[in-house]
C-alpha atoms as a PDB file:
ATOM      1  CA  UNK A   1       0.000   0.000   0.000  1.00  0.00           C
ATOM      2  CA  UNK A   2       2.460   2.359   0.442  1.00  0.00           C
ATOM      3  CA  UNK A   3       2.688   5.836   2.880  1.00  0.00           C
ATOM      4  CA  UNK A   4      -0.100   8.542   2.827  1.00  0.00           C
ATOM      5  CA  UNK A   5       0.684  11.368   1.421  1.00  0.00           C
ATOM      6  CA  UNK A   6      -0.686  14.718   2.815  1.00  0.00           C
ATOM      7  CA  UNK A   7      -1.855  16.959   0.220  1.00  0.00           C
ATOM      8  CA  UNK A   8      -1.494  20.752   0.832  1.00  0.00           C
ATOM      9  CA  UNK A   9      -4.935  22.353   1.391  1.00  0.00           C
ATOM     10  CA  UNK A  10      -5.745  25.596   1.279  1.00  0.00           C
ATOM     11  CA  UNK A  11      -5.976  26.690   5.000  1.00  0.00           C
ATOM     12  CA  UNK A  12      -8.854  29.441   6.050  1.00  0.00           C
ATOM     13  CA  UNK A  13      -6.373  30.468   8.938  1.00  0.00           C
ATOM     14  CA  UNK A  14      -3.315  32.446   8.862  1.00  0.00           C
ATOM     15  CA  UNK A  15      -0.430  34.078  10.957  1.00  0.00           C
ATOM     16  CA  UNK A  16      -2.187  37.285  13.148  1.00  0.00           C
ATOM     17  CA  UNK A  17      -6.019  35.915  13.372  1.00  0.00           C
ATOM     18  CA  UNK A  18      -7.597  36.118  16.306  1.00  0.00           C
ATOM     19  CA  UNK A  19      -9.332  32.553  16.992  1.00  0.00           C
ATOM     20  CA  UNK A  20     -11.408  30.654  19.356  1.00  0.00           C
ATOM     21  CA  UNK A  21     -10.378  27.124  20.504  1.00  0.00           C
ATOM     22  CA  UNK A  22     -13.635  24.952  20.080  1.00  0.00           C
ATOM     23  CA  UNK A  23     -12.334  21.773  21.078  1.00  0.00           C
ATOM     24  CA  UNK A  24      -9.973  19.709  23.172  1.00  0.00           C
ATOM     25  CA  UNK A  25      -8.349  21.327  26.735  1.00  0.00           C
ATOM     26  CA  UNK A  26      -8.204  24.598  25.672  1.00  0.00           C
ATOM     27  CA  UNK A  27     -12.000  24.815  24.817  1.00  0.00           C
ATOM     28  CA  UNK A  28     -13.293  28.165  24.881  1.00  0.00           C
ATOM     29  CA  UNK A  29     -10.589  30.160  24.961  1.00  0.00           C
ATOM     30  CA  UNK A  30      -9.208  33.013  22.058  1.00  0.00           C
ATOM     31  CA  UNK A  31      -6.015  34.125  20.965  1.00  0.00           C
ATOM     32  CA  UNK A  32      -3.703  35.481  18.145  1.00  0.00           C
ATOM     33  CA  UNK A  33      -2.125  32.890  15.902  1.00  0.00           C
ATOM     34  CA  UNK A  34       1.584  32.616  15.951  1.00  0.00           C
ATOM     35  CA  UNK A  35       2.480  30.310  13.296  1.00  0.00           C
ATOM     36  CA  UNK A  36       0.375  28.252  10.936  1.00  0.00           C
ATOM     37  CA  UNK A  37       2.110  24.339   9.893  1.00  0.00           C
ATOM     38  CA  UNK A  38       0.562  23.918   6.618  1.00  0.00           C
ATOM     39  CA  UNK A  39       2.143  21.061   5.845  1.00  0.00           C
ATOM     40  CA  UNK A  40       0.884  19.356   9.322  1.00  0.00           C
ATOM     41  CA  UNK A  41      -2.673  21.294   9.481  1.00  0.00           C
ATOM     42  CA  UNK A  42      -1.761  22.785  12.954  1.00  0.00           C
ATOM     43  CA  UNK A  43      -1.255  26.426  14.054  1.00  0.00           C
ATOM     44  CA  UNK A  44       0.251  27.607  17.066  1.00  0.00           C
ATOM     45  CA  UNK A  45      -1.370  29.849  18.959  1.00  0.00           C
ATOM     46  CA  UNK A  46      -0.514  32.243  22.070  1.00  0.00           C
ATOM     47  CA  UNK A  47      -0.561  31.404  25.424  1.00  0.00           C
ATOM     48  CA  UNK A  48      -2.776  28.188  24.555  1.00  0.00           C
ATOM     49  CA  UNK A  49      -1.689  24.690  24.858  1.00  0.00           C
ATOM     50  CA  UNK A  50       1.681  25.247  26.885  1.00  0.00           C
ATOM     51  CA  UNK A  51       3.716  22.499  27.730  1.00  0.00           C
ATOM     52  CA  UNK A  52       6.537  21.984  29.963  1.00  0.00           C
ATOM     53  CA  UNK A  53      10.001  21.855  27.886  1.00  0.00           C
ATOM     54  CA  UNK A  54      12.803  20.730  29.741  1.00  0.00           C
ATOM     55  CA  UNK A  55      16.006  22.539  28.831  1.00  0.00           C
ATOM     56  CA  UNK A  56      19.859  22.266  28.949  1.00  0.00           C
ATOM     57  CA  UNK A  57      21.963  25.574  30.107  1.00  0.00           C
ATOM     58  CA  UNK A  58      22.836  27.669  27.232  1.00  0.00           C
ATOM     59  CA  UNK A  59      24.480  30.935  26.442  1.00  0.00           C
ATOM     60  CA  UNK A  60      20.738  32.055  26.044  1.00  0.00           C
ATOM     61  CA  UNK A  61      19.656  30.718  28.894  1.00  0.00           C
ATOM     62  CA  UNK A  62      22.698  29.976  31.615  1.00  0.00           C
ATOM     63  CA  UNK A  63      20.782  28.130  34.000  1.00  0.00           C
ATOM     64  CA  UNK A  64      18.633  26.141  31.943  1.00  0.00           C
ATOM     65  CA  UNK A  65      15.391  24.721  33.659  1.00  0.00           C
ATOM     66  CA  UNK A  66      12.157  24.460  32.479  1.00  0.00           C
ATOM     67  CA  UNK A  67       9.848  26.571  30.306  1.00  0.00           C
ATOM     68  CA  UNK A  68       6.225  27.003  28.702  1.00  0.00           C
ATOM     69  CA  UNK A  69       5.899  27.014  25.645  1.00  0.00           C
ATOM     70  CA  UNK A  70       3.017  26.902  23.281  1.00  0.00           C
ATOM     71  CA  UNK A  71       2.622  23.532  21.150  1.00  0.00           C
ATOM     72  CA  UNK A  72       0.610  23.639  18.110  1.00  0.00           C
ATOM     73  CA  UNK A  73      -3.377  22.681  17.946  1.00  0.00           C
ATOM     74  CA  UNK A  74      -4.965  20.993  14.875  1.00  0.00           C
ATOM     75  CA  UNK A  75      -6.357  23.593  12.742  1.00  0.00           C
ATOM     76  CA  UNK A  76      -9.932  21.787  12.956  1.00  0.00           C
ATOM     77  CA  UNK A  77      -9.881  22.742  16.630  1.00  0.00           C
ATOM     78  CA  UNK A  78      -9.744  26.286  15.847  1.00  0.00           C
ATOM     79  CA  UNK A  79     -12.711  28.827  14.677  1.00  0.00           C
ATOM     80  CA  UNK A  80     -11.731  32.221  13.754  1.00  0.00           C
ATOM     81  CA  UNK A  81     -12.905  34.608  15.188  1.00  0.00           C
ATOM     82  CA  UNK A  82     -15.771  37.207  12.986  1.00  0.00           C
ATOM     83  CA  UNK A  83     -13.927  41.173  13.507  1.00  0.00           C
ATOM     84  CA  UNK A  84     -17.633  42.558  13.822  1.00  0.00           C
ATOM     85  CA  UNK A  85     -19.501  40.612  16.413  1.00  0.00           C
ATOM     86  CA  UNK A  86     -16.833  38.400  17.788  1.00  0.00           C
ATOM     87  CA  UNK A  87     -18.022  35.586  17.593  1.00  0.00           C
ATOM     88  CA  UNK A  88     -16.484  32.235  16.147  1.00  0.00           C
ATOM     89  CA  UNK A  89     -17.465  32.028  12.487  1.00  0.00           C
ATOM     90  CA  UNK A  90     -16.932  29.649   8.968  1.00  0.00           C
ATOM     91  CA  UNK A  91     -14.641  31.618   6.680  1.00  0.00           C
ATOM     92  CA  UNK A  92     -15.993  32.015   2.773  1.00  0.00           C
ATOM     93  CA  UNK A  93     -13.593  33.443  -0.470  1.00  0.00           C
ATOM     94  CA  UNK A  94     -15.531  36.400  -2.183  1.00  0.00           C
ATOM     95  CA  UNK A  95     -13.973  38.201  -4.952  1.00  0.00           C
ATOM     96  CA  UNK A  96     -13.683  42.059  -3.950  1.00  0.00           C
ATOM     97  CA  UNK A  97     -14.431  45.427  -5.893  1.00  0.00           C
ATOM     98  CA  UNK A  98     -10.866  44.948  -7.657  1.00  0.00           C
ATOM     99  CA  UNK A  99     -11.497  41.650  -8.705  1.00  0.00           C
ATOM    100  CA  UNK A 100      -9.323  39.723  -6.200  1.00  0.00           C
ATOM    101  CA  UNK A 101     -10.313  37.149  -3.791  1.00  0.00           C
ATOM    102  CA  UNK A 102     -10.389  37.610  -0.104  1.00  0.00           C
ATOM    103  CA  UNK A 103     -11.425  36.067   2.864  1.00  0.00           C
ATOM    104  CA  UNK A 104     -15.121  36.530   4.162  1.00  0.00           C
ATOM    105  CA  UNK A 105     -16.595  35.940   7.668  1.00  0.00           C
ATOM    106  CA  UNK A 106     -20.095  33.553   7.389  1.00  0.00           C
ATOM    107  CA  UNK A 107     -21.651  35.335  10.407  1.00  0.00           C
ATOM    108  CA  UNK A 108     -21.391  39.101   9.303  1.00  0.00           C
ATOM    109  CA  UNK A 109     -20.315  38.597   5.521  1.00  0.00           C
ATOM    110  CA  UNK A 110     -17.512  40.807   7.061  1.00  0.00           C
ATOM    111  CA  UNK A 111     -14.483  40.619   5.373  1.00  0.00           C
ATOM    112  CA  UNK A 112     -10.954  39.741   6.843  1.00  0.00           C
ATOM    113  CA  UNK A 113      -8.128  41.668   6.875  1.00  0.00           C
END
């Protein structure tokens, strides 16, 4: 059979959106993405999902130790979140006055910057 291979999607989430976790530990709770693993589907996002990394000294950090960090969250678990009500909404592709198409919020019909 052979290894599956993950075909790239086009993802309705990117870096800087503002999202709501609907699922898993984190349920509930917004925040800004920080990174977006297309090739993975997951997206990190701040101060959700911190784990406890375990580190060596380092010039950066001398006495080493451990530190939160944020791990990245499957991008189903995510909603983003609609700029004029603020609530968790689909996202929709509209073509714009110029022609080009952007990203629209379900809920409002908002689009997203």
């Amino acid at each position: 059979m052979g290894n599956k291979v993950n075909t790239p999607v086009k993802l309705k989430i990117r870096k800087g959106d503002l999202v709501k976790i609907i699922a898993g530990d984190s349920k509930g709770q917004q925040g800004k993405v920080l990174e977006v693993l297309k090739d993975k589907n997951r997206a990190v996002v701040e101060g959700i999902n911190l784990v406890s990394k375990h580190t060596k000294p380092n010039a950066a950090n001398p006495n080493g130790g451990i530190i939160k960090k944020e791990a990245a969250l499957h991008i189903s678990n995510l909603m983003l979140v609609d700029p004029k009500s603020g609530k968790p909404t689909r996202v929709g592709r509209k073509a714009n006055a110029e022609g080009k198409l952007v990203r629209v919020a379900k809920v409002s019909g908002e689009e997203i910057k």
